[in-house]
C-alpha atoms as a PDB file:
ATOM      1  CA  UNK A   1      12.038  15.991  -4.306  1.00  0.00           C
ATOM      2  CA  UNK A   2       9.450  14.801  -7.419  1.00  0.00           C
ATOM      3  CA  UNK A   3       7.343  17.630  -7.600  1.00  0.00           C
ATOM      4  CA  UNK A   4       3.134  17.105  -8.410  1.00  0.00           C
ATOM      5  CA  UNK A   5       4.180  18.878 -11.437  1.00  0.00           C
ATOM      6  CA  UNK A   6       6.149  15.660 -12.985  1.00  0.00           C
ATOM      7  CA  UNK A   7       3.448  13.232 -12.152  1.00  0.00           C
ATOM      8  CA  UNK A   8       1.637  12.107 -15.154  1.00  0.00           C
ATOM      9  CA  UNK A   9      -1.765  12.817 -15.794  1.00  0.00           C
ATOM     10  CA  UNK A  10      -2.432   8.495 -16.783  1.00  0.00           C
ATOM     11  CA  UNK A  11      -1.065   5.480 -15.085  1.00  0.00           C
ATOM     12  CA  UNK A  12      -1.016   1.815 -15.458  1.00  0.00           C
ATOM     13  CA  UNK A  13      -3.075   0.262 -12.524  1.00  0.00           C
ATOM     14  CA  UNK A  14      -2.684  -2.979 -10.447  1.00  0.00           C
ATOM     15  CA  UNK A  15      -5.545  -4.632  -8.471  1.00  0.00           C
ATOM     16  CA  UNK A  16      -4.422  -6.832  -6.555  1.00  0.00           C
ATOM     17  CA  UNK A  17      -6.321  -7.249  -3.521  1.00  0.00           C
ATOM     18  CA  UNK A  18      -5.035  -6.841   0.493  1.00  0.00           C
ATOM     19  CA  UNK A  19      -1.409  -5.626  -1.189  1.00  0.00           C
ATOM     20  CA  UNK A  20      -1.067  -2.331   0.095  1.00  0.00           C
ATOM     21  CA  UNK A  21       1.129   0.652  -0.916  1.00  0.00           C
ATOM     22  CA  UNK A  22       2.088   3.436   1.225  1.00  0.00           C
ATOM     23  CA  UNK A  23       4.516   6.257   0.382  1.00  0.00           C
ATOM     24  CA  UNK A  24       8.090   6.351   1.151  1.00  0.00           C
ATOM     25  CA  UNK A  25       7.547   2.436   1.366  1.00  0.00           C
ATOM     26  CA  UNK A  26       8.583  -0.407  -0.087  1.00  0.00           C
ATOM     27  CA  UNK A  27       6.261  -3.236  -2.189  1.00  0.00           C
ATOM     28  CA  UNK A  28       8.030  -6.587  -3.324  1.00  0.00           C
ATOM     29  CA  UNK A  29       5.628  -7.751  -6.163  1.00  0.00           C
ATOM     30  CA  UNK A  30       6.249 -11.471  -8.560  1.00  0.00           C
ATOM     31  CA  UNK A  31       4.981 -10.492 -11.530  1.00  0.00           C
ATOM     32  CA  UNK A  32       3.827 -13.750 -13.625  1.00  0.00           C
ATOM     33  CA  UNK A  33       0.538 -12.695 -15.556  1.00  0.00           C
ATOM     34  CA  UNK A  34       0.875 -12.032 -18.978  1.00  0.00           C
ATOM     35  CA  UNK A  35      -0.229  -8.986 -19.118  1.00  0.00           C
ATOM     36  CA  UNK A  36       1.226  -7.308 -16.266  1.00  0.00           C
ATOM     37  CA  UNK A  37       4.105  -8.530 -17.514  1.00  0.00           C
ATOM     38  CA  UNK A  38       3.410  -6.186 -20.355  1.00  0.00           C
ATOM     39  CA  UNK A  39       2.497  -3.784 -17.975  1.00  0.00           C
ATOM     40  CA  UNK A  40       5.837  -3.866 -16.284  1.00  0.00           C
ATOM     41  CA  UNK A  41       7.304  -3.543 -19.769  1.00  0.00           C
ATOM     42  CA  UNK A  42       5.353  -0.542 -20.778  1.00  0.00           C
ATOM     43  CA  UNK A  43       6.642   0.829 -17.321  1.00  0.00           C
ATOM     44  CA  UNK A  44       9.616   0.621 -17.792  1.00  0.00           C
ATOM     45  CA  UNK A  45       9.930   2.303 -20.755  1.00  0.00           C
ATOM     46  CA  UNK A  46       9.118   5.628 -19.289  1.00  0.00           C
ATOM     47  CA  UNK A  47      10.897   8.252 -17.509  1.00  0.00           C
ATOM     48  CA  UNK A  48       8.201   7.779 -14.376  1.00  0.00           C
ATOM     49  CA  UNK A  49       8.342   4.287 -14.486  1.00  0.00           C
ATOM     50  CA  UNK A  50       5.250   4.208 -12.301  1.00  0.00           C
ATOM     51  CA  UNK A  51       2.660   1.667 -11.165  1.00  0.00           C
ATOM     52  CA  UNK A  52      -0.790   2.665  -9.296  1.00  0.00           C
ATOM     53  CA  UNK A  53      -1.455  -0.229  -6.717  1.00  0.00           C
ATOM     54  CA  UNK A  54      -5.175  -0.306  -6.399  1.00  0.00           C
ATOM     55  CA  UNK A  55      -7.438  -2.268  -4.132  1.00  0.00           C
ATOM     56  CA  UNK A  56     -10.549  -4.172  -5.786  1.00  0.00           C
ATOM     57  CA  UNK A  57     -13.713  -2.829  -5.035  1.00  0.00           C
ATOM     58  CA  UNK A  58     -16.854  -4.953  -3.925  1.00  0.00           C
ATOM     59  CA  UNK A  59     -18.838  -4.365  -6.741  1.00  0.00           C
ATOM     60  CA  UNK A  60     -17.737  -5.205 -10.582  1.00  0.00           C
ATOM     61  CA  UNK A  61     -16.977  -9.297 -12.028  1.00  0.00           C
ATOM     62  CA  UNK A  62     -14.154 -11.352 -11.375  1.00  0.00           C
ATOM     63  CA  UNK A  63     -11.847 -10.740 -14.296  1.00  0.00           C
ATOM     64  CA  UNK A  64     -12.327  -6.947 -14.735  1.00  0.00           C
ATOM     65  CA  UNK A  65     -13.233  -5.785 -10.188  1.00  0.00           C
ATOM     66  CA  UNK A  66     -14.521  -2.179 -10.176  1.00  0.00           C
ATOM     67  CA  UNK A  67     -11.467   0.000  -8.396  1.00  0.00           C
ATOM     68  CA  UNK A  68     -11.220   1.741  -5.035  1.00  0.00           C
ATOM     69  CA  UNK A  69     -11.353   5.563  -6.029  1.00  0.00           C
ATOM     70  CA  UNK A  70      -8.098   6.016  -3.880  1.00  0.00           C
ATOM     71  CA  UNK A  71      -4.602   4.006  -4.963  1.00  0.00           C
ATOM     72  CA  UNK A  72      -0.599   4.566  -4.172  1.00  0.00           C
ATOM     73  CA  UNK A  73       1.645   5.000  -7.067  1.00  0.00           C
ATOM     74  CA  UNK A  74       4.919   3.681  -6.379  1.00  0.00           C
ATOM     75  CA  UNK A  75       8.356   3.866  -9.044  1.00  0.00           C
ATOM     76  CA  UNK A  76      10.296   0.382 -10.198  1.00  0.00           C
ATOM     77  CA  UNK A  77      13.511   0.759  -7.935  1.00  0.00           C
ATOM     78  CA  UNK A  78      14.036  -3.473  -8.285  1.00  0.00           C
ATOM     79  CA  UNK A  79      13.660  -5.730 -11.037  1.00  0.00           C
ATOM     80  CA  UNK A  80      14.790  -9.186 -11.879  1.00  0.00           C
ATOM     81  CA  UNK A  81      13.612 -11.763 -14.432  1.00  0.00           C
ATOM     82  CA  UNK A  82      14.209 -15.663 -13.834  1.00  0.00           C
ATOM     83  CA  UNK A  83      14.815 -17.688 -16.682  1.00  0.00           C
ATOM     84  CA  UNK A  84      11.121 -18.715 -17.100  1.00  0.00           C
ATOM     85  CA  UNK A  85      10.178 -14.649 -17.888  1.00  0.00           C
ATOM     86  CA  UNK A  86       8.742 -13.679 -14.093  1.00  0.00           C
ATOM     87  CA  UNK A  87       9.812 -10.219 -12.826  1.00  0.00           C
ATOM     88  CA  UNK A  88      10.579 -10.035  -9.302  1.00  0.00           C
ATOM     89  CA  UNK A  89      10.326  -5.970  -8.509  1.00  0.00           C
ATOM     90  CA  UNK A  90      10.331  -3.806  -5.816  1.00  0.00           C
ATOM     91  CA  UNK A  91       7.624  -0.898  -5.803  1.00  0.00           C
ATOM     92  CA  UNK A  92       9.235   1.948  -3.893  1.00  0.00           C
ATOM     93  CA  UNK A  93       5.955   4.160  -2.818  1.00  0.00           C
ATOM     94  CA  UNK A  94       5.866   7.807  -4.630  1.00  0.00           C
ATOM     95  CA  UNK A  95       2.329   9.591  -3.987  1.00  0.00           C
ATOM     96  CA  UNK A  96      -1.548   8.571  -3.324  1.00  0.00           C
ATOM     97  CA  UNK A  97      -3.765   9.617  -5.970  1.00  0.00           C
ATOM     98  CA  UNK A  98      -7.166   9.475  -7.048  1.00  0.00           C
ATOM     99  CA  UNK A  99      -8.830   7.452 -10.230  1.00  0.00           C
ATOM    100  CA  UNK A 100     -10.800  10.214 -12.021  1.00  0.00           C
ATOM    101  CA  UNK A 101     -11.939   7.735 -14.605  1.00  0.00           C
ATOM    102  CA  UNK A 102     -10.506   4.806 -16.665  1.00  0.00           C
ATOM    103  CA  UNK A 103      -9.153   4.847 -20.062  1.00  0.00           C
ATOM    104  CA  UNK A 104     -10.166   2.370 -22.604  1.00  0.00           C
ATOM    105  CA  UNK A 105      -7.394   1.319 -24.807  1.00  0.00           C
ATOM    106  CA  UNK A 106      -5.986  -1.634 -26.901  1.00  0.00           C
ATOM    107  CA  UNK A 107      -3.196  -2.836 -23.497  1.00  0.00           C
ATOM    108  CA  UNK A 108      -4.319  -5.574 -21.703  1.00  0.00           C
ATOM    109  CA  UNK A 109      -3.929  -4.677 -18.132  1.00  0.00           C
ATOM    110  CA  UNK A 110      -5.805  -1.144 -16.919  1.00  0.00           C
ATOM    111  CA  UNK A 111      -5.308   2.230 -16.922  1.00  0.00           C
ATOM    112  CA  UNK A 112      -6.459   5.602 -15.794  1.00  0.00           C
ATOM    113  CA  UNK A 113      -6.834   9.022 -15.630  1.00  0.00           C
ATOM    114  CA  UNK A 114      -5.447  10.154 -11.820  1.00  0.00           C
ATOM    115  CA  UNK A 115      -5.414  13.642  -9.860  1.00  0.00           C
ATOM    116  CA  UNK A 116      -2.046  13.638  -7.178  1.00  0.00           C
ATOM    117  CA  UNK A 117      -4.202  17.089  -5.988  1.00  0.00           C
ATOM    118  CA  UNK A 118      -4.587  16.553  -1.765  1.00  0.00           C
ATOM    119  CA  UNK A 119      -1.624  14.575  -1.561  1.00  0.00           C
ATOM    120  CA  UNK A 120       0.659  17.013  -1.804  1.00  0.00           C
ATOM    121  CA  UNK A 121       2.255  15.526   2.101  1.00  0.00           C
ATOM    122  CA  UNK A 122       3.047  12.719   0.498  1.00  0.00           C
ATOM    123  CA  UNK A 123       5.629  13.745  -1.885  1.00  0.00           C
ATOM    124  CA  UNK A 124       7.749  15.264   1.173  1.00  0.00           C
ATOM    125  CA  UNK A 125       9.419  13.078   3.746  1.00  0.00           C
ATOM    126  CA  UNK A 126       9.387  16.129   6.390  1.00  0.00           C
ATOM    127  CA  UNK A 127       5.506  17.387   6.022  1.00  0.00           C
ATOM    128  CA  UNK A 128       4.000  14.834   7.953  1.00  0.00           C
ATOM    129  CA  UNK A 129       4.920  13.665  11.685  1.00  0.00           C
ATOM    130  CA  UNK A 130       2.681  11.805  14.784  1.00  0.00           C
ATOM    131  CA  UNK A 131       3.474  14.448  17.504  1.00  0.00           C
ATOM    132  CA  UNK A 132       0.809  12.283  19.488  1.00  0.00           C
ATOM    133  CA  UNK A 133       2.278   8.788  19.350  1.00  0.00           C
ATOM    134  CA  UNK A 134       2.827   6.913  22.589  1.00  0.00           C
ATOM    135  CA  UNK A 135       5.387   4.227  21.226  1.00  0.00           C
ATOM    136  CA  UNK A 136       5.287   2.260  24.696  1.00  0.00           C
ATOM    137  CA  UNK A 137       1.350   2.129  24.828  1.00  0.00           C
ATOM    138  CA  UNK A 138       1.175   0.676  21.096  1.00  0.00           C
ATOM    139  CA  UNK A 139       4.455  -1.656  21.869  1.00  0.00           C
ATOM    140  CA  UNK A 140       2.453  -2.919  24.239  1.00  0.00           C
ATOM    141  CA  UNK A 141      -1.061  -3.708  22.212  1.00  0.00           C
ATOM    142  CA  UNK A 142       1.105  -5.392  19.610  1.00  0.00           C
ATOM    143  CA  UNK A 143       2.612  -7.514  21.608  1.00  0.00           C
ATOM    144  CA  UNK A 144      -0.030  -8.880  22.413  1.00  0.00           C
ATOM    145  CA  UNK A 145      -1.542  -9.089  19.093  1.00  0.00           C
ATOM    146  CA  UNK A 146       1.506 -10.995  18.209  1.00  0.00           C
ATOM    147  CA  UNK A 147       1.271 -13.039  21.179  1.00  0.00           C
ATOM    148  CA  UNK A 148      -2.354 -13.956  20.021  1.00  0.00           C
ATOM    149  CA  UNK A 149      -1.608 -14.482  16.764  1.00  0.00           C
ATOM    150  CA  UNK A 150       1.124 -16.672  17.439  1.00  0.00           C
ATOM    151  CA  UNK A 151       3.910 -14.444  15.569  1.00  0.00           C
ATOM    152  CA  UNK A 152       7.220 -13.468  16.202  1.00  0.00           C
ATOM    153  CA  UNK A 153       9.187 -10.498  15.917  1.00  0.00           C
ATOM    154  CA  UNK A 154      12.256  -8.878  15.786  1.00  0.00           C
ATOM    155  CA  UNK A 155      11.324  -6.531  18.833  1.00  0.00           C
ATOM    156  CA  UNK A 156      14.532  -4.189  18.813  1.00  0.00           C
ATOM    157  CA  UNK A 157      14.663  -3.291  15.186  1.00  0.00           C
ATOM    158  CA  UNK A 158      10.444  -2.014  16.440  1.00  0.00           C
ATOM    159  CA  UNK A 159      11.700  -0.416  19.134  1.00  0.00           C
ATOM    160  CA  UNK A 160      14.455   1.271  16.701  1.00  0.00           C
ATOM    161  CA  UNK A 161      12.236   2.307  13.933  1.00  0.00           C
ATOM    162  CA  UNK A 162      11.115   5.512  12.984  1.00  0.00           C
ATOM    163  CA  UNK A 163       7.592   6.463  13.491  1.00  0.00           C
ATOM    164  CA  UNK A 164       6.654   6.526  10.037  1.00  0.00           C
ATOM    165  CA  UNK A 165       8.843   3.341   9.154  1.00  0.00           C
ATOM    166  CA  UNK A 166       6.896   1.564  12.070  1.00  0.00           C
ATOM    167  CA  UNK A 167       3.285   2.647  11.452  1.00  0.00           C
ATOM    168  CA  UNK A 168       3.590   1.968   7.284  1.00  0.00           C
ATOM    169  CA  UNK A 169       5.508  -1.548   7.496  1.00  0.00           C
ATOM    170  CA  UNK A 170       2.884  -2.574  10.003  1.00  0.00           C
ATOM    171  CA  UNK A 171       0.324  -1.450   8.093  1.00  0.00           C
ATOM    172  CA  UNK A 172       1.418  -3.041   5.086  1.00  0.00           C
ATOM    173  CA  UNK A 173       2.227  -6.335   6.482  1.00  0.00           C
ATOM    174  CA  UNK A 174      -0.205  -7.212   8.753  1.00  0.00           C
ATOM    175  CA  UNK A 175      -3.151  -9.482   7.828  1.00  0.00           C
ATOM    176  CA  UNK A 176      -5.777  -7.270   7.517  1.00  0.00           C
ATOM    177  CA  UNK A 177      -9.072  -7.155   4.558  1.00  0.00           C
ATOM    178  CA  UNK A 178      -8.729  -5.316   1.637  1.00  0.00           C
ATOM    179  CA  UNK A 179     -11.267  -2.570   2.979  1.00  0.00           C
ATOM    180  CA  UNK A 180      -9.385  -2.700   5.862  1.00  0.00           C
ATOM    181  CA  UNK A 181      -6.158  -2.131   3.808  1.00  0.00           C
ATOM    182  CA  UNK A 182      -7.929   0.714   1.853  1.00  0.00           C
ATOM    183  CA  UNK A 183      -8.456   2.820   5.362  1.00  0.00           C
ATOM    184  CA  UNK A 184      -5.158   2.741   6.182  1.00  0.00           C
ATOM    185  CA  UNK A 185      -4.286   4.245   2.860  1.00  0.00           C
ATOM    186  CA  UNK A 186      -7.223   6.638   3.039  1.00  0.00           C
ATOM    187  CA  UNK A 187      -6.011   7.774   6.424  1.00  0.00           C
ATOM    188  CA  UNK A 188      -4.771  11.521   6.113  1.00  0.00           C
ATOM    189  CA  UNK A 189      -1.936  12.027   8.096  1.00  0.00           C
ATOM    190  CA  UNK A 190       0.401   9.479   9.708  1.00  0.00           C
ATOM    191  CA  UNK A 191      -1.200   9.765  13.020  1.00  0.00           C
ATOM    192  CA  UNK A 192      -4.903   9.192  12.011  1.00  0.00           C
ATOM    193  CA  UNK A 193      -3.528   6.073  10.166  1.00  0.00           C
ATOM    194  CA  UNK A 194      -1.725   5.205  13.412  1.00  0.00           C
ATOM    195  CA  UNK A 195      -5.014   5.685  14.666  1.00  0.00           C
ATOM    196  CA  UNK A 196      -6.870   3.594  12.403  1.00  0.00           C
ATOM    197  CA  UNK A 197      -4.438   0.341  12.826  1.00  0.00           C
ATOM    198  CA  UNK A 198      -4.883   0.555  16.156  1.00  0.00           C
ATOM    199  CA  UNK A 199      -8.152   0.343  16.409  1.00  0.00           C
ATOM    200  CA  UNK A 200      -7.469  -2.563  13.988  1.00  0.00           C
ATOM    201  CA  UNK A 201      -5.261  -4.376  15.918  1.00  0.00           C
ATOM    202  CA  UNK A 202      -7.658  -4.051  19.361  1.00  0.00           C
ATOM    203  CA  UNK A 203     -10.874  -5.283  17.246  1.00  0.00           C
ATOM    204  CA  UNK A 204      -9.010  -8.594  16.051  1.00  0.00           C
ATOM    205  CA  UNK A 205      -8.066  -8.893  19.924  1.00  0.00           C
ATOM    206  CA  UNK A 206     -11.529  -8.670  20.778  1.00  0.00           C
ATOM    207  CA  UNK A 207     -12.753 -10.816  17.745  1.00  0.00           C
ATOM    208  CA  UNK A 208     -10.297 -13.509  19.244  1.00  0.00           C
ATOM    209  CA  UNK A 209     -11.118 -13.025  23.057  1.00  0.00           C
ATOM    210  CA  UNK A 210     -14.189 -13.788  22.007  1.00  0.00           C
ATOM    211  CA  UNK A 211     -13.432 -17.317  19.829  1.00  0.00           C
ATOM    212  CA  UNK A 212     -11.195 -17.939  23.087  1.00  0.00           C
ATOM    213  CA  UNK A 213     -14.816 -17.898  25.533  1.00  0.00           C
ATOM    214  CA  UNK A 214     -17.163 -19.677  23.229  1.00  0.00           C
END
């Protein structure tokens, strides 16, 4: 088990809006801009080989967004380059962590100063659990999100999923704002964020119950 110890004190950071992170999960990423492509370089010269996933903030321009205070750092496990020089790599989730301030420098993607401290869960598979969660019940509410939405699924590998497997993927992949995004990574424990995408998931049923009588 990675240890808070071994985390380094600076990271490279990636804002990339509505991608979320989570740990002990897994991020595809293309990689295409020049300079995350030196980013990804940089990475992967290091032992860590880490990259902080960050959402955008509200605030800030364009070309340089002001950053969420809380990202996920997640270790290159997957890398390939097609013949044009893209990187397709897979971010395998490590640890939360929080931006204590950002370092000015001569790269030209972003980095910063983190603290792992208060996410100490995160960096062991068996410290977290959702004694609480009613599987059938939540089955049942994304169904008929799906239904709504007009999505498919592949219902028995859900129904065969572990809790945390479930809750994360879902939370990952489903289409939700960036702020949106950023409160199910600020979420403490697995069943608060279970929480929090359900009471996701029954607002955009409401918000389209509603289209559906006007």
């Amino acid at each position: 088990m990675v240890r808070r110890t071994d985390l380094p004190g600076m990271i490279p950071v990636f804002p990339l809006p509505g991608a979320l992170l989570l740990p002990r999960s897994r991020l595809p990423l293309h990689i295409f801009e020049p300079r995350y492509l030196a980013m990804l370089d940089d990475a992967l010269k290091t032992d860590a080989r880490l990259i902080g996933m960050v959402q955008p903030a509200a605030n800030g321009s364009d070309e340089r967004p002001s950053l969420q205070r809380i990202g996920c750092a997640g270790r290159i496990t997957q890398f390939s380059e097609t013949e044009d020089g893209r990187y397709m790599i897979t971010l395998s989730g490590l640890s939360r962590f929080r931006v204590m301030e950002e370092v000015d420098g001569f790269t030209p993607y972003r980095r910063c100063k983190v603290s792992w401290a208060g996410f100490e869960q995160d960096l062991d598979p068996h410290a977290d659990s959702d004694d609480s969660f009613d599987r059938g019940a939540f089955l049942k509410l994304l169904d008929r999100y799906f239904d709504a939405r007009g999505l498919s699924a592949d219902w028995d590998t859900l129904k065969d999923a572990e809790d945390e497997l479930l809750i994360n993927s879902l939370s990952m992949l489903l289409d939700f704002a960036p702020e949106e995004k950023q409160a199910l990574l600020e979420a403490p424990r697995l069943g608060s964020r279970r929480e929090t995408l359900v009471t996701l998931i029954e607002f955009a049923l409401r918000g389209g119950e509603e289209d559906l009588i006007q």
